[in-house]
Protein backbone atom coordinates (compact mmCIF):
# COMPACT_ATOMS: atom_id res chain seq x y z
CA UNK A 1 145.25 41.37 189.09
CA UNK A 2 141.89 39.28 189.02
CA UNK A 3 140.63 41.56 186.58
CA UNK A 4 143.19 41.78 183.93
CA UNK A 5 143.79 38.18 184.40
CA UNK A 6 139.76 37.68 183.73
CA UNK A 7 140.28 40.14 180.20
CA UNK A 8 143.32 37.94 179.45
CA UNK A 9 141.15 34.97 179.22
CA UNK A 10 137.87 36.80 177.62
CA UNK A 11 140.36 38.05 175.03
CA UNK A 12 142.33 34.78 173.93
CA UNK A 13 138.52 33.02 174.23
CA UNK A 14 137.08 35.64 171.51
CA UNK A 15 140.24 35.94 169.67
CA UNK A 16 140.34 31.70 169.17
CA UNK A 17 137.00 31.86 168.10
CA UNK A 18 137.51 34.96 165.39
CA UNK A 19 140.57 32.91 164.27
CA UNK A 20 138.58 29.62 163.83
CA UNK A 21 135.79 31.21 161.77
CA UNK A 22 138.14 33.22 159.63
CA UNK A 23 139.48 29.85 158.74
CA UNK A 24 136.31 28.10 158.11
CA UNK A 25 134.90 31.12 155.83
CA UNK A 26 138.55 31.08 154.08
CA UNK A 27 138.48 27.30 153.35
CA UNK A 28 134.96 27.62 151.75
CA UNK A 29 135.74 30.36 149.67
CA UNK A 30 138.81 28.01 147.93
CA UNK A 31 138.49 29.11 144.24
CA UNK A 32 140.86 28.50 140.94
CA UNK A 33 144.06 30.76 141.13
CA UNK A 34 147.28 31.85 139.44
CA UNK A 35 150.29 32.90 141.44
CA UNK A 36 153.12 35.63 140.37
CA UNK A 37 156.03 36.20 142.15
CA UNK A 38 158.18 39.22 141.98
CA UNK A 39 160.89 41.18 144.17
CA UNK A 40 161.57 44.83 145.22
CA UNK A 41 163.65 46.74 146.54
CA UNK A 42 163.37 49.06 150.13
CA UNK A 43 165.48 51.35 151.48
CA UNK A 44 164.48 52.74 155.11
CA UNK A 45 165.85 49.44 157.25
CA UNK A 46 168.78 50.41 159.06
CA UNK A 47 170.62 48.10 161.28
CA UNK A 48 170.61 48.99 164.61
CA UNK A 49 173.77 47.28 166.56
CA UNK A 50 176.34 49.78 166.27
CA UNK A 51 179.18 48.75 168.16
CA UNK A 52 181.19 51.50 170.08
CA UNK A 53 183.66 51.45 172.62
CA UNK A 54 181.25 50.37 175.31
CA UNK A 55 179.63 47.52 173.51
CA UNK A 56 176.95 47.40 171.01
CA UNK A 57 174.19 49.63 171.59
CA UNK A 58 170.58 49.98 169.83
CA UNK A 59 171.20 52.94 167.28
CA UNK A 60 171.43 53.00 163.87
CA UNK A 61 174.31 51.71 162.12
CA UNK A 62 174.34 52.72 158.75
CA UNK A 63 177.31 50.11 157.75
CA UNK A 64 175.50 47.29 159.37
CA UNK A 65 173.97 44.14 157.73
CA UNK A 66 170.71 44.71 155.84
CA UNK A 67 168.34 42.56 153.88
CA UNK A 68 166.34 45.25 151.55
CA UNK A 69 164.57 43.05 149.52
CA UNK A 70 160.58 43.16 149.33
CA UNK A 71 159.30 39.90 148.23
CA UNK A 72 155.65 39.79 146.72
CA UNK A 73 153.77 36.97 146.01
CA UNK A 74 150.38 37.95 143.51
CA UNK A 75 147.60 35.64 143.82
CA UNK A 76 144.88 35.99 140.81
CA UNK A 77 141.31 34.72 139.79
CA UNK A 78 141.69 32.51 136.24
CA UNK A 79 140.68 35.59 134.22
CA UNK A 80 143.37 37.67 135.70
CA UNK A 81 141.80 39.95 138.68
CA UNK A 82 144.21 39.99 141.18
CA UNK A 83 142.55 38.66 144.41
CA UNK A 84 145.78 38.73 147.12
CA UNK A 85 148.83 40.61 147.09
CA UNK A 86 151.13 39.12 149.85
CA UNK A 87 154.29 40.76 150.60
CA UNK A 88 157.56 41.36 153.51
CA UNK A 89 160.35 43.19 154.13
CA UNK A 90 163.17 42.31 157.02
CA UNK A 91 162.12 45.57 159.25
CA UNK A 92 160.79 45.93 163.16
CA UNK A 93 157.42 47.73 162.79
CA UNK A 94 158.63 50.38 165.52
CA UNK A 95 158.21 53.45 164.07
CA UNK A 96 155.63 54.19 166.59
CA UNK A 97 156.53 53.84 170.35
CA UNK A 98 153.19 54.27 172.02
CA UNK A 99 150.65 51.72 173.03
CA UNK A 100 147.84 51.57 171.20
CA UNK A 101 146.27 49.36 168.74
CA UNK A 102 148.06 50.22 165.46
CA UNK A 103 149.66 47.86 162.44
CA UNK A 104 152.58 50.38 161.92
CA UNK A 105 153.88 50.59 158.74
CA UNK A 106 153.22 47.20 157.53
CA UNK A 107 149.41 47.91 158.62
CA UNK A 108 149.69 51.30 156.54
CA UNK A 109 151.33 49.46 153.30
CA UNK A 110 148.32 46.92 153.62
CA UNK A 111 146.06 49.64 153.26
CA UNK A 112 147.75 51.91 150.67
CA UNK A 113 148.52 48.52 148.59
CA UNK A 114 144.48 47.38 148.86
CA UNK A 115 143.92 51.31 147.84
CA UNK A 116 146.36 50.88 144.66
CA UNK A 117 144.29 47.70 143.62
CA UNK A 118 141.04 47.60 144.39
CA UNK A 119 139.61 44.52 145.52
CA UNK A 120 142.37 43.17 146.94
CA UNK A 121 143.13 41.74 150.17
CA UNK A 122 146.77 42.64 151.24
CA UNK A 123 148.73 40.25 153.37
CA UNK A 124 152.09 40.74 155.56
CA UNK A 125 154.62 38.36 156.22
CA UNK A 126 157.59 39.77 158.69
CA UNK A 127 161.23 38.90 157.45
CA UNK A 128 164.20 38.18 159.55
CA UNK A 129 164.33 41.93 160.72
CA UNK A 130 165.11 41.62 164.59
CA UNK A 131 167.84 43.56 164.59
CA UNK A 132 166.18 46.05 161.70
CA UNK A 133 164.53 49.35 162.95
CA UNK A 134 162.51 51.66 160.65
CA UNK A 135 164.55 55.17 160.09
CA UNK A 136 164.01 57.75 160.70
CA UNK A 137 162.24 57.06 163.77
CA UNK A 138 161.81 60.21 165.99
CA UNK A 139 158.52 60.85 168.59
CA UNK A 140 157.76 64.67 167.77
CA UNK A 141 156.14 62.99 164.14
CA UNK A 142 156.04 59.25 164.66
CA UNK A 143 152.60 58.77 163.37
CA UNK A 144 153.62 60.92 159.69
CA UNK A 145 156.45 59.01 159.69
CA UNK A 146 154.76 55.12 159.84
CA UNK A 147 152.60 56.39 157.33
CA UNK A 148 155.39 57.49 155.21
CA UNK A 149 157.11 54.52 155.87
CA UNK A 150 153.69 52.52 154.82
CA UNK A 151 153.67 54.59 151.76
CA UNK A 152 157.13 53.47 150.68
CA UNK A 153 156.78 49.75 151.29
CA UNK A 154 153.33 49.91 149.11
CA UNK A 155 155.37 51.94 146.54
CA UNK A 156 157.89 49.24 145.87
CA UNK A 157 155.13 46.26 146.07
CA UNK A 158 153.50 47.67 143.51
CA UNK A 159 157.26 48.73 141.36
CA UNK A 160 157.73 45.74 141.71
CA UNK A 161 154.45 44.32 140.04
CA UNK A 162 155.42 46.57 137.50
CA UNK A 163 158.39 44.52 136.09
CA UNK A 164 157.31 41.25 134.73
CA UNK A 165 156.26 38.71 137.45
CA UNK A 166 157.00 35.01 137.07
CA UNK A 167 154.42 32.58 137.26
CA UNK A 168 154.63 30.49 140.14
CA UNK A 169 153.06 26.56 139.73
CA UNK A 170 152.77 23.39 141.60
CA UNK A 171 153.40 20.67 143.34
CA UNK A 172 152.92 22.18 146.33
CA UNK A 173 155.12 20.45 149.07
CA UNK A 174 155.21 21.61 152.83
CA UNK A 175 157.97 20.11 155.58
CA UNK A 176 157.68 21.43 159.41
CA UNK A 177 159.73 19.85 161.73
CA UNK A 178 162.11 20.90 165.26
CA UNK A 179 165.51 21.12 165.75
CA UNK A 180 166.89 20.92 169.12
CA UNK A 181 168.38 24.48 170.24
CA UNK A 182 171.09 24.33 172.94
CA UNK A 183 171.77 26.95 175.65
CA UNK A 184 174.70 28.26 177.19
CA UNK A 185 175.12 27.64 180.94
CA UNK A 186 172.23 28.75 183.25
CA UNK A 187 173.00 30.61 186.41
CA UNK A 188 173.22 28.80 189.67
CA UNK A 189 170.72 29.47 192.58
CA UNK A 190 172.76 31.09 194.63
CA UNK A 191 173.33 33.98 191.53
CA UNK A 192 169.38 33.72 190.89
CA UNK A 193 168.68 33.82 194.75
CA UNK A 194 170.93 37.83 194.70
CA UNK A 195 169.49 39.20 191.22
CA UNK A 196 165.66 38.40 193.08
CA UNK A 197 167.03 40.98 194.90
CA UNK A 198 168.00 43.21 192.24
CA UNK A 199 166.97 47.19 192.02
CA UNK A 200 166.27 45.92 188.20
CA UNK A 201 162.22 44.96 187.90
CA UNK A 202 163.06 42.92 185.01
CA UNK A 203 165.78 40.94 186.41
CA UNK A 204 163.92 40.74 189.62
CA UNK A 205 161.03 39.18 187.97
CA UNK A 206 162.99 37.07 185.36
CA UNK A 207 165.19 35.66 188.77
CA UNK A 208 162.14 35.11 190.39
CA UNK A 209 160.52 33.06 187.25
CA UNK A 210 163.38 30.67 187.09
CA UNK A 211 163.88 29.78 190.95
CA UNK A 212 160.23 28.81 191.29
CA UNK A 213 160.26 26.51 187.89
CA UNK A 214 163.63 25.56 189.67
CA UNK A 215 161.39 24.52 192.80
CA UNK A 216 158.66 23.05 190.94
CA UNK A 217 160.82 21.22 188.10
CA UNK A 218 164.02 20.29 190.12
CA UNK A 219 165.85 21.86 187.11
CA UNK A 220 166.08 24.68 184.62
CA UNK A 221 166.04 23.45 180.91
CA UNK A 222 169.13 23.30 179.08
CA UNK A 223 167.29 23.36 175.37
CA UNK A 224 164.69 24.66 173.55
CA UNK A 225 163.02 22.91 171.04
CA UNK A 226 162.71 25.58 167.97
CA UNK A 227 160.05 25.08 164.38
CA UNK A 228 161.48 25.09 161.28
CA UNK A 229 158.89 24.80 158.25
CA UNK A 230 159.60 25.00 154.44
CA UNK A 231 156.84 25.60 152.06
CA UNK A 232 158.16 24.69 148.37
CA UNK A 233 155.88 25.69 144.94
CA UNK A 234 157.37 23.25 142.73
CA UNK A 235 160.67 24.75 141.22
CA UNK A 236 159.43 28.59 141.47
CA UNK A 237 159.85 29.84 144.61
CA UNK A 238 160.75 28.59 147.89
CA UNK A 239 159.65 29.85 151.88
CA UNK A 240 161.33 28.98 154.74
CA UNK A 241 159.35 30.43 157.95
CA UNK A 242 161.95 30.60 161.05
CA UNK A 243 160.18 31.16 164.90
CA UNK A 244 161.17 33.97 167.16
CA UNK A 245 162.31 37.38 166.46
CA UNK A 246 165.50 36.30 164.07
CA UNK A 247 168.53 38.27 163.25
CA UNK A 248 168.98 39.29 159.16
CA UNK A 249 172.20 37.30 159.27
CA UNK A 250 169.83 34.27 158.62
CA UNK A 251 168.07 35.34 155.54
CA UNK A 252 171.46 36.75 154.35
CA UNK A 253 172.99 33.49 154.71
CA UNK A 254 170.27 31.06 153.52
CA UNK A 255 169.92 33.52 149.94
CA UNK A 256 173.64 33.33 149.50
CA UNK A 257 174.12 29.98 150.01
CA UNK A 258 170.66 28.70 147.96
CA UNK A 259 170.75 30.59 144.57
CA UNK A 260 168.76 27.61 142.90
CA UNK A 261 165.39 28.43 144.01
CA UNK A 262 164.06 31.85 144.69
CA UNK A 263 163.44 32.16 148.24
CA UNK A 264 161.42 33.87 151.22
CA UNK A 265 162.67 33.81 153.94
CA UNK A 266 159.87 34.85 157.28
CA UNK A 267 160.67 35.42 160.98
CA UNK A 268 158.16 35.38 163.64
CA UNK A 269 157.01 32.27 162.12
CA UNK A 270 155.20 29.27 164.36
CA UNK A 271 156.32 30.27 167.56
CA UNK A 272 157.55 33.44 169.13
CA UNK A 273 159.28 33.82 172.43
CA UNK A 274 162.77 35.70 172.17
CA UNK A 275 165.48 36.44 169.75
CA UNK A 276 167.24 34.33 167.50
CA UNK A 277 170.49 35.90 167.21
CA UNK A 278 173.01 34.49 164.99
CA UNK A 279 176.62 33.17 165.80
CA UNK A 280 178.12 36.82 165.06
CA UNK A 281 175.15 38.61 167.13
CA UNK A 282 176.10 36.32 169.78
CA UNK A 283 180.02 36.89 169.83
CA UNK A 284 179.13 40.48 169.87
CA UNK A 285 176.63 40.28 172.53
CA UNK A 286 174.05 43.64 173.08
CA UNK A 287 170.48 43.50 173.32
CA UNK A 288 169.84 40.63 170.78
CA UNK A 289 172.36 38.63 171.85
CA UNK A 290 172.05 37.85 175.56
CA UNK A 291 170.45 41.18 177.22
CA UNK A 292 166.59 40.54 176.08
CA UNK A 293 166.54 37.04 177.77
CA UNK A 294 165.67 39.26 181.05
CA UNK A 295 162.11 39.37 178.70
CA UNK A 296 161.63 35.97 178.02
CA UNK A 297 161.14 32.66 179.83
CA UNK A 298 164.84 31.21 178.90
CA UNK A 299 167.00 30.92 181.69
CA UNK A 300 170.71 31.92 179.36
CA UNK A 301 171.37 32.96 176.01
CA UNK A 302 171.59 30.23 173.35
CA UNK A 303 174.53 28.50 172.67
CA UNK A 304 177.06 29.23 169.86
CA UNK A 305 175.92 26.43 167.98
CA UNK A 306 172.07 27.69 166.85
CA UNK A 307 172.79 29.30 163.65
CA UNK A 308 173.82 25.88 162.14
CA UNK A 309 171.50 24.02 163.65
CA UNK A 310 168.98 26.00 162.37
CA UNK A 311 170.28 26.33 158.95
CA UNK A 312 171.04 22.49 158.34
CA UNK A 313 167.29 21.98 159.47
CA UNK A 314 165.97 24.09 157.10
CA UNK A 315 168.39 23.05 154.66
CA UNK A 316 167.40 19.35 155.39
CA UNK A 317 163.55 20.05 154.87
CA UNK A 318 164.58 21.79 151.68
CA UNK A 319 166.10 18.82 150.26
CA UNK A 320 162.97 16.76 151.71
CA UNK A 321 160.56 18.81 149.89
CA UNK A 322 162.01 18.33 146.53
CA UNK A 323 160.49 15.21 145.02
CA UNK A 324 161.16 12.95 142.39
């Protein structure tokens, strides 16, 4: 409607704006600082593909893969005073299913952690938790629950504090660059043509999306061209920030196969526009895998090939960012 399209654009205008001068105001207040890093540990992830004789379906899955680790990054004046206290964990924030403004329980940790240390200004970075839910997630006491949730996450940045942080240094060397994402075989438009007619609003509408750019384009893309940015302090710790909503199986893989370098690995990172399931999400298919493409703008689920593609890119910046 006219009007909701006319508080789209109010809301992206004021929201650009906010962003900019939050920016500005943050580059002029550049002081000195020293950086820690440290690692916890968190326990209420659960995977939530657990296969049954039907298929995979979204419930937890106790025996599923998990990535529990809570990285936290301490950011300090010269004399000490921690300033910023930055911090993830691999998890959905959907403890809460209603629809109102509300951070979840990373918004709760942010506040309970800038409660614990006074001053501070606490930061969230999401991990590679797409196929992570929160338990235990139940309506009758969602809202206890996130907090509880919040409460926890705080609790192990600040156990974690309490071991003995290593100092993170310099050079500080950045790499962002795409890889080129393949997808498997769209439908035809005689198969898009019937599910326009489908009882199923969301296959209706996602049918409907890819005839016209069919109409207007002459074709329906075969790729998507995916970021892939490493951020590299010297020899002490190591991010790689991966787009879309990605699967744990790629922070799993990327820590086991890197053990030089501590590393962080983010999702939602860049650019975010569906999953990012991995090459056993994909062979298992479910919701990750190929059914939430009826939510996004991509005609087919990706091809096989995307975990290593991804991978060997960030693998590739990795080795870029080292230096002499």
């Amino acid at each position: 409607p006219d009007e909701q399209k006319h508080r789209i654009r109010q809301y992206r205008r004021e929201l650009t704006e906010k962003l900019i001068a939050e920016a500005k105001a943050a580059l002029a207040a550049r002081r000195p600082a020293r950086l820690e890093w440290a690692e916890g540990r968190l326990g209420f992830a659960m995977n939530r593909r657990r296969p049954t004789a039907r298929g995979v379906i979204n419930s937890p899955h106790a025996d599923g893969p998990v990535d529990h680790d809570v990285p936290v990054l301490r950011i300090d004046d010269p004399e000490g005073k921690p300033r910023a206290i930055m911090f993830g964990y691999a998890c959905h924030a959907t403890t809460l299913s209603f629809y109102d403004y509300c951070g979840d329980h990373p918004g709760f940790a942010q506040e309970y952690v800038e409660q614990r240390f006074p001053g501070v200004t606490a930061l969230f970075i999401a991990g590679c938790g797409a196929d992570q839910n929160p338990y235990p997630r139940t309506s009758d006491r969602a809202l206890d629950l996130c907090r509880e949730h919040g409460h926890a996450l705080a609790n192990a940045v600040e156990a974690a504090l309490q071991g003995v942080p290593r100092p993170v240094s310099g050079p500080l060397r950045t790499a962002l660059e795409d890889v080129t994402l393949d997808l498997a075989e769209p439908p035809g438009k005689e198969t898009l043509e019937q599910q326009a007619k489908s009882d199923n609003k969301y296959e209706r509408l996602h049918a409907e999306f890819l005839l016209a750019q069919l109409q207007h384009e002459g074709r329906i893309p075969a790729t998507y061209t995916y970021p892939v940015q490493v951020v590299r302090f010297g020899s002490d710790l190591l991010m790689v920030a991966l787009a879309g909503e990605v699967v744990v199986d790629y922070s799993l893989r990327l820590k086991h196969e890197l053990t030089d370098t501590p590393l962080w690995v983010a999702g939602y990172s860049n650019d975010v526009f569906a999953y990012i399931p991995s090459a056993r999400v994909l062979k298992e298919g479910g919701y990750e895998g190929t059914g939430a493409i009826l939510y996004s703008s991509l005609p087919s689920p990706f091809a096989t090939s995307i975990e290593d593609r991804i991978v060997g890119k960030a693998k590739e910046l990795m080795r870029a960012t080292q230096g002499k």
